[in-house]
N, C-alpha and C. Protein backbone atom coordinates (compact mmCIF):
# COMPACT_ATOMS: atom_id res chain seq x y z
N UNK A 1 140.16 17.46 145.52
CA UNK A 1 139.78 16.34 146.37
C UNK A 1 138.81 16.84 147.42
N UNK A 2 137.57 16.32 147.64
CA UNK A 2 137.01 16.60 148.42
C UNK A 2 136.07 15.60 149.47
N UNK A 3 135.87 15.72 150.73
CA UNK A 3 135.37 14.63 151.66
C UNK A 3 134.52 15.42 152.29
N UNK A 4 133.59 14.77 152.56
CA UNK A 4 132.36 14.68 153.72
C UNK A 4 132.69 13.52 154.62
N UNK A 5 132.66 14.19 155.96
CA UNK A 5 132.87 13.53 156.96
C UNK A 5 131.71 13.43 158.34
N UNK A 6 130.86 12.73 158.65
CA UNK A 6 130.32 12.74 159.22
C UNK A 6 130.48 12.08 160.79
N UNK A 7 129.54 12.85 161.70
CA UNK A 7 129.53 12.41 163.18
C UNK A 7 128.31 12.74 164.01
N UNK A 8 128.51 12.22 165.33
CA UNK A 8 126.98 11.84 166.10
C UNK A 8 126.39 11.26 165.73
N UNK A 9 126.83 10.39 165.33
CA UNK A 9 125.66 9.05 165.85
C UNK A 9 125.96 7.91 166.43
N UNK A 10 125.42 7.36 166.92
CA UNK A 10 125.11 6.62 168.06
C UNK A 10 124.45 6.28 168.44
N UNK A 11 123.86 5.34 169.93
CA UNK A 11 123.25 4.42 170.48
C UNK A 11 122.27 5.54 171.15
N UNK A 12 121.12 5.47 171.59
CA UNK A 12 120.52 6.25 171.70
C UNK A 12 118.73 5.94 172.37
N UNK A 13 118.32 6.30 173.55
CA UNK A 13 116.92 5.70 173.92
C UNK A 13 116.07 6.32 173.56
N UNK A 14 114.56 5.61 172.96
CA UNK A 14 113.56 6.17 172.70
C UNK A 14 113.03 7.36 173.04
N UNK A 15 112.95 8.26 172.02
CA UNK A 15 112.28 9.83 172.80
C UNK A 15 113.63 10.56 173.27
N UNK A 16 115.07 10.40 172.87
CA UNK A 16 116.25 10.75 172.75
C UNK A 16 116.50 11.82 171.69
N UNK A 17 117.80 12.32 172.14
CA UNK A 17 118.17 12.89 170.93
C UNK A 17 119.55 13.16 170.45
N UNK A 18 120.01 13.00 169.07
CA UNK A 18 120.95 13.10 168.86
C UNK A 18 121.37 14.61 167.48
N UNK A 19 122.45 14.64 167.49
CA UNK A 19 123.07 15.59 166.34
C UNK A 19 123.84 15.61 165.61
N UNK A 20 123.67 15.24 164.28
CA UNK A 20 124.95 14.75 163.31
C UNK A 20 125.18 15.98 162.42
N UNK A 21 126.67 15.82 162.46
CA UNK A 21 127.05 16.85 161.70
C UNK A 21 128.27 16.31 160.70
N UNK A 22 128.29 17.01 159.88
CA UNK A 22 128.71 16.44 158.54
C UNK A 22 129.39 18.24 157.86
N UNK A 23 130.97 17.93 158.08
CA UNK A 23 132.13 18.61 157.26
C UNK A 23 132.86 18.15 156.40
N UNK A 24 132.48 19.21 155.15
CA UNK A 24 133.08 19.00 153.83
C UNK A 24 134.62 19.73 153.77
N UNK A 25 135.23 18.73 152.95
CA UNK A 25 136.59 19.55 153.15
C UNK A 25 137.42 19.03 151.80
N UNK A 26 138.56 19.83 151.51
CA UNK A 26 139.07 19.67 150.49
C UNK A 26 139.20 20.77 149.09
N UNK A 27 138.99 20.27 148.17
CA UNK A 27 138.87 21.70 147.15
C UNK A 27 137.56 22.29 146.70
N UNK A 28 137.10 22.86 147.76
CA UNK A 28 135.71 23.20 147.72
C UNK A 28 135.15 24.84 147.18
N UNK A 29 134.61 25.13 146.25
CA UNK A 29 134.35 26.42 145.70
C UNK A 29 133.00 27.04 146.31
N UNK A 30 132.30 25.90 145.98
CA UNK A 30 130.66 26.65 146.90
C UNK A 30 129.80 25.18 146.92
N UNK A 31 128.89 25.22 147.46
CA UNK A 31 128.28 24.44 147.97
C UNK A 31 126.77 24.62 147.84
N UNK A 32 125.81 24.49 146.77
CA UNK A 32 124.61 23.83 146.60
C UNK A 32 123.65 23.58 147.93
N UNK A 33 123.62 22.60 147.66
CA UNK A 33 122.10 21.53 148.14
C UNK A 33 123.23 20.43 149.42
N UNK A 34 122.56 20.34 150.31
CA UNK A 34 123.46 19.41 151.31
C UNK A 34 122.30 18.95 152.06
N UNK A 35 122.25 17.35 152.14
CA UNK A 35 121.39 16.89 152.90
C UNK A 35 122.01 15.63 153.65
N UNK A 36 120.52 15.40 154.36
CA UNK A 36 120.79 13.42 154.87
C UNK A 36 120.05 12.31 154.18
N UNK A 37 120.53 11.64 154.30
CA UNK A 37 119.85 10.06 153.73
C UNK A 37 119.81 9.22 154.85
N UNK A 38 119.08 8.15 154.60
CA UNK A 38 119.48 7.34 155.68
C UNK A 38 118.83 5.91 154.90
N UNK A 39 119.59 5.11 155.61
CA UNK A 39 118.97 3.49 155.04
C UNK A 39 119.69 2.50 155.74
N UNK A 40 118.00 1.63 156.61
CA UNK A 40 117.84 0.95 157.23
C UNK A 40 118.26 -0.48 156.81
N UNK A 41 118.65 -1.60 157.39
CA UNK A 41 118.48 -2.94 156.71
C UNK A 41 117.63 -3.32 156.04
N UNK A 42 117.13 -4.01 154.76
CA UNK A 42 116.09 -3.95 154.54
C UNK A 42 114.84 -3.35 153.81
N UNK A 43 114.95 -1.54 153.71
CA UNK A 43 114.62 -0.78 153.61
C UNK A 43 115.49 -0.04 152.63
N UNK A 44 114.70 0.38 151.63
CA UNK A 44 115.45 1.66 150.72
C UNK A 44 115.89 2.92 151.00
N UNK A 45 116.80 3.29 150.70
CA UNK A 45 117.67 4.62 150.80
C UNK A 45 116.30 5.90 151.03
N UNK A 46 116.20 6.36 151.73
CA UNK A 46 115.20 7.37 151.43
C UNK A 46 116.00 9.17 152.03
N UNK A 47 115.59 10.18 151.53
CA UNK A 47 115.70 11.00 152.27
C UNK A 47 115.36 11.37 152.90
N UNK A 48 115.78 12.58 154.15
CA UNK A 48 115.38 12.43 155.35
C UNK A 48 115.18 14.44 155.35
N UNK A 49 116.65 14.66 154.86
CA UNK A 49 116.48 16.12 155.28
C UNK A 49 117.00 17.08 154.09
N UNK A 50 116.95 18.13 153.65
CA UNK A 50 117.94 18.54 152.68
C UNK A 50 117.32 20.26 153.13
N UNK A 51 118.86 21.08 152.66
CA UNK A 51 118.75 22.18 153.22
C UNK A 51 119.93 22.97 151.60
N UNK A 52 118.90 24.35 150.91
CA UNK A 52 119.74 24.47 150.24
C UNK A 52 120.57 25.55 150.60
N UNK A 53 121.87 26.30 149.59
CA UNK A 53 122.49 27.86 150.16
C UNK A 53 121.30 28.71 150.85
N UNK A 54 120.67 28.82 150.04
CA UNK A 54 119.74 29.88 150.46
C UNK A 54 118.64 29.88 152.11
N UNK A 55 118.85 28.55 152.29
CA UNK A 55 117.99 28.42 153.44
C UNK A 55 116.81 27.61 153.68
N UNK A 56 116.64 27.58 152.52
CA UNK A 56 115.43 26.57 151.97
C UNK A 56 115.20 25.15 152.32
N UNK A 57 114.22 24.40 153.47
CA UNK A 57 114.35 22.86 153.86
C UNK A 57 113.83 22.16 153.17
N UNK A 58 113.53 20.97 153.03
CA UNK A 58 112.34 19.64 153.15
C UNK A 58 112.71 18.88 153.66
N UNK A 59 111.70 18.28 154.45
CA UNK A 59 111.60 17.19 155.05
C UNK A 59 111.42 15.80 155.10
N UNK A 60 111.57 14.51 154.99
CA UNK A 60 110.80 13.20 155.12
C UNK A 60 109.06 13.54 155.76
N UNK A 61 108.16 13.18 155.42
CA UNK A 61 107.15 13.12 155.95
C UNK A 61 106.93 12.91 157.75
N UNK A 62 108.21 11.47 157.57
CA UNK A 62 107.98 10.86 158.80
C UNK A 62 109.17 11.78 159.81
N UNK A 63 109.72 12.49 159.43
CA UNK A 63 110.62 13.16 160.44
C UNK A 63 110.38 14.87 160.98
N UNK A 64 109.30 15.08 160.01
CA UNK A 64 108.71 16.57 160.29
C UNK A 64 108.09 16.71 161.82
N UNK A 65 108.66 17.56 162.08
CA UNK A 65 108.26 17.89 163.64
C UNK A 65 109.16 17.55 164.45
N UNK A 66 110.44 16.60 164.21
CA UNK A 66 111.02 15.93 165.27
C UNK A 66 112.56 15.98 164.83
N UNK A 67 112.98 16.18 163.23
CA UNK A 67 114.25 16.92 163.25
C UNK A 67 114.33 18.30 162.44
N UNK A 68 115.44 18.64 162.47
CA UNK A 68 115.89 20.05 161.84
C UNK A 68 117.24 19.87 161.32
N UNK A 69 117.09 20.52 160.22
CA UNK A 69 118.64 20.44 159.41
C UNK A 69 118.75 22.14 159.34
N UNK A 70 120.16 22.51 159.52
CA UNK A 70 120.87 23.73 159.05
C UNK A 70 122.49 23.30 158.73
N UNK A 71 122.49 24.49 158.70
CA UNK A 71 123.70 24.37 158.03
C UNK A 71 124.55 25.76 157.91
N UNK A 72 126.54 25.73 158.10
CA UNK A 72 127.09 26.64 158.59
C UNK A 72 128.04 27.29 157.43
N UNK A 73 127.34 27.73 156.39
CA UNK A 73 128.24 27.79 155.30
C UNK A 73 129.80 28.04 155.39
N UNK A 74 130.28 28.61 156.15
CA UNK A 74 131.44 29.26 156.30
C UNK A 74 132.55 28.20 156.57
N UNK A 75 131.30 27.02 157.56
CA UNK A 75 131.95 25.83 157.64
C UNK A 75 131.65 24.60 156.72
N UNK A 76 131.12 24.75 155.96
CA UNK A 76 131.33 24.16 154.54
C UNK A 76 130.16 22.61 155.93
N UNK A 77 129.71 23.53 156.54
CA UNK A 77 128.95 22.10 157.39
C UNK A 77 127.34 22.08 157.54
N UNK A 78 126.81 20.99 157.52
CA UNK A 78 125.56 20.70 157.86
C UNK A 78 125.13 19.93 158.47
N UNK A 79 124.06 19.98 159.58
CA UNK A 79 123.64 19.63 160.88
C UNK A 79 122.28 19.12 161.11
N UNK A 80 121.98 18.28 161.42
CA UNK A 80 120.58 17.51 161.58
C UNK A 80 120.71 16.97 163.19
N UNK A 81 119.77 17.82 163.80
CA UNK A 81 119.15 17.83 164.88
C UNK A 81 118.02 16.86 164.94
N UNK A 82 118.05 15.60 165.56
CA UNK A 82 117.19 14.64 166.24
C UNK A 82 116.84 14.47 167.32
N UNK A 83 115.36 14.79 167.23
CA UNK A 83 115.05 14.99 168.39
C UNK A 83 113.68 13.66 168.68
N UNK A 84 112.98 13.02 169.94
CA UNK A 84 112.13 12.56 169.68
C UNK A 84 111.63 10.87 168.80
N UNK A 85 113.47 10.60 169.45
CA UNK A 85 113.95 9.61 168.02
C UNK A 85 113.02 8.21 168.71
N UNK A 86 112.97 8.01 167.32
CA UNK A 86 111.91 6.41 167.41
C UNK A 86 112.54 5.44 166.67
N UNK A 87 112.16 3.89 167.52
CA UNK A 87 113.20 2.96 166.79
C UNK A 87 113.17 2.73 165.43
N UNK A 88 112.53 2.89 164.61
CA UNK A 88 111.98 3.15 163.24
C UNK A 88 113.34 4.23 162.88
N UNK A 89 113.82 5.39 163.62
CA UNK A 89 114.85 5.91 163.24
C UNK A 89 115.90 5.23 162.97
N UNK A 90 115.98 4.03 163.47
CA UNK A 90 117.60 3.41 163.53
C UNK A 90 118.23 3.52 162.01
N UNK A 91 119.09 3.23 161.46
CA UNK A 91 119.44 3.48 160.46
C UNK A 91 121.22 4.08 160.22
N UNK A 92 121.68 3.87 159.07
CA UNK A 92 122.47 4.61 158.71
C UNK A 92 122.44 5.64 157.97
N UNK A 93 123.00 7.04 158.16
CA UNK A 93 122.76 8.30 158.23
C UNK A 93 123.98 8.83 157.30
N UNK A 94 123.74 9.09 156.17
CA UNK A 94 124.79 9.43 154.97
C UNK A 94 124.44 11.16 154.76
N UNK A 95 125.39 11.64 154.78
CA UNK A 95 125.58 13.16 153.99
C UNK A 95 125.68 13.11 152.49
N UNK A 96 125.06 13.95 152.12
CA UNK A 96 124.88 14.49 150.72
C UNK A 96 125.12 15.96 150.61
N UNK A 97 126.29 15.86 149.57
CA UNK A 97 126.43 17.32 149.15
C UNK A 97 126.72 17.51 147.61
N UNK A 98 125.99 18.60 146.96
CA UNK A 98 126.21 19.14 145.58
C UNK A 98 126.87 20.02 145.72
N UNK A 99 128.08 20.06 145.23
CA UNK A 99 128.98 21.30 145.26
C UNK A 99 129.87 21.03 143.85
N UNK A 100 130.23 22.58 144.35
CA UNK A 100 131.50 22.76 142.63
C UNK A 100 132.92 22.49 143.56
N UNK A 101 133.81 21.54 142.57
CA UNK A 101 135.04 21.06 143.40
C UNK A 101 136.24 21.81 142.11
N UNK A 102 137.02 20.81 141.78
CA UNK A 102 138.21 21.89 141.48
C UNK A 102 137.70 21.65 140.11
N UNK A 103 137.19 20.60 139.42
CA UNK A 103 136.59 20.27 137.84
C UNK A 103 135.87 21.75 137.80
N UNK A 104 135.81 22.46 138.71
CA UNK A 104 134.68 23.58 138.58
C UNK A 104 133.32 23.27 137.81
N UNK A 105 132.57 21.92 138.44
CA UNK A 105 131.38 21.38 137.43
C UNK A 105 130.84 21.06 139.13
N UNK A 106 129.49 21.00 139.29
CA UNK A 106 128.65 21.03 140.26
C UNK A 106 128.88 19.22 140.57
N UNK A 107 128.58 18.77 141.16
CA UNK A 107 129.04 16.82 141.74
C UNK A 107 128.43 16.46 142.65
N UNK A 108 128.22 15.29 143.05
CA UNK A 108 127.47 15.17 144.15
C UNK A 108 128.61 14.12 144.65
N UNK A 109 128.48 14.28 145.94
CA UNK A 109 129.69 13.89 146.77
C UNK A 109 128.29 13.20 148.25
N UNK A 110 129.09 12.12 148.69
CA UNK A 110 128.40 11.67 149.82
C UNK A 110 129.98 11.00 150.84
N UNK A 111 128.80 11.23 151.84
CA UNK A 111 130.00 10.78 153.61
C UNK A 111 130.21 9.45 153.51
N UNK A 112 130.72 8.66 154.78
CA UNK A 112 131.13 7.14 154.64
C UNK A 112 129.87 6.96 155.32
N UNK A 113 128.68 7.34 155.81
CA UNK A 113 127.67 7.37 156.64
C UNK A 113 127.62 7.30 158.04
N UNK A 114 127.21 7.45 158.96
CA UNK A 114 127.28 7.10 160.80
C UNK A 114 126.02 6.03 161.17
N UNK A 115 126.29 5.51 162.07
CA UNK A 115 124.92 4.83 162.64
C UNK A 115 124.18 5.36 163.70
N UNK A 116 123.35 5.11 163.52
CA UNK A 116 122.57 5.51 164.49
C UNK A 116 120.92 4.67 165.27
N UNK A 117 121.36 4.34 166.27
CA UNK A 117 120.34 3.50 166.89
C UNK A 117 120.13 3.70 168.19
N UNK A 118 118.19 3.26 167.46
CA UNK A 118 117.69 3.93 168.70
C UNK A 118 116.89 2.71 169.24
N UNK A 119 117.61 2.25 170.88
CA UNK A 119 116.68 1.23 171.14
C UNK A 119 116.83 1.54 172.87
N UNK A 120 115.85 0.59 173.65
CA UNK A 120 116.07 0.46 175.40
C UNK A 120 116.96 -0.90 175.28
């Protein structure tokens, strides 16, 4: 059994910043590829951040320069730093993780998502 649980997010003013972090837990062997998604009303699911074991990022176009994803293997956790946030950020903010669970077969597993909005 395994969960992603996500947090930080919230209400938030233009040119703000917030930090969501997202812990996996349960029967977890190793852990892949872990990112964010996010999707607005309206708007399609897009990705935002993804960070693999090794260290390796990419970015959304529109979020380069203004967040950062890492991540704490030990804590089976990953972290997206927002910085610079614009109301265009608002959105709901889902974790993504590929990991091997007890099937011992690689899966992709996602959070219940957080919100996050950014307005005056």
């Amino acid at each position: 059994q395994v969960q992603l649980v996500e947090s930080g997010g919230g209400l938030v003013q233009p040119g703000g910043s917030l930090r969501l972090s997202c812990a996996a837990s349960g029967n977890i062997f190793s852990i892949n590829t872990m990112g964010w998604y996010r999707q607005a009303p309206g708007k399609q699911r897009e990705l935002v951040a993804s960070i693999t074991d090794g260290g390796s990022t990419n970015y959304a176009d529109s979020v380069k320069g203004r967040f950062t994803i890492s991540r704490h293997n030990a804590k089976n956790t990953v972290y997206l730093q927002m910085n610079s946030l614009k109301p265009e950020d608002t959105a709901v903010y889902y974790c993504n993780a590929d990991l091997q669970d007890g099937t011992y077969y690689y899966q992709d597993y996602w959070g219940q998502g957080t919100q996050v909005t950014v307005s005056s």
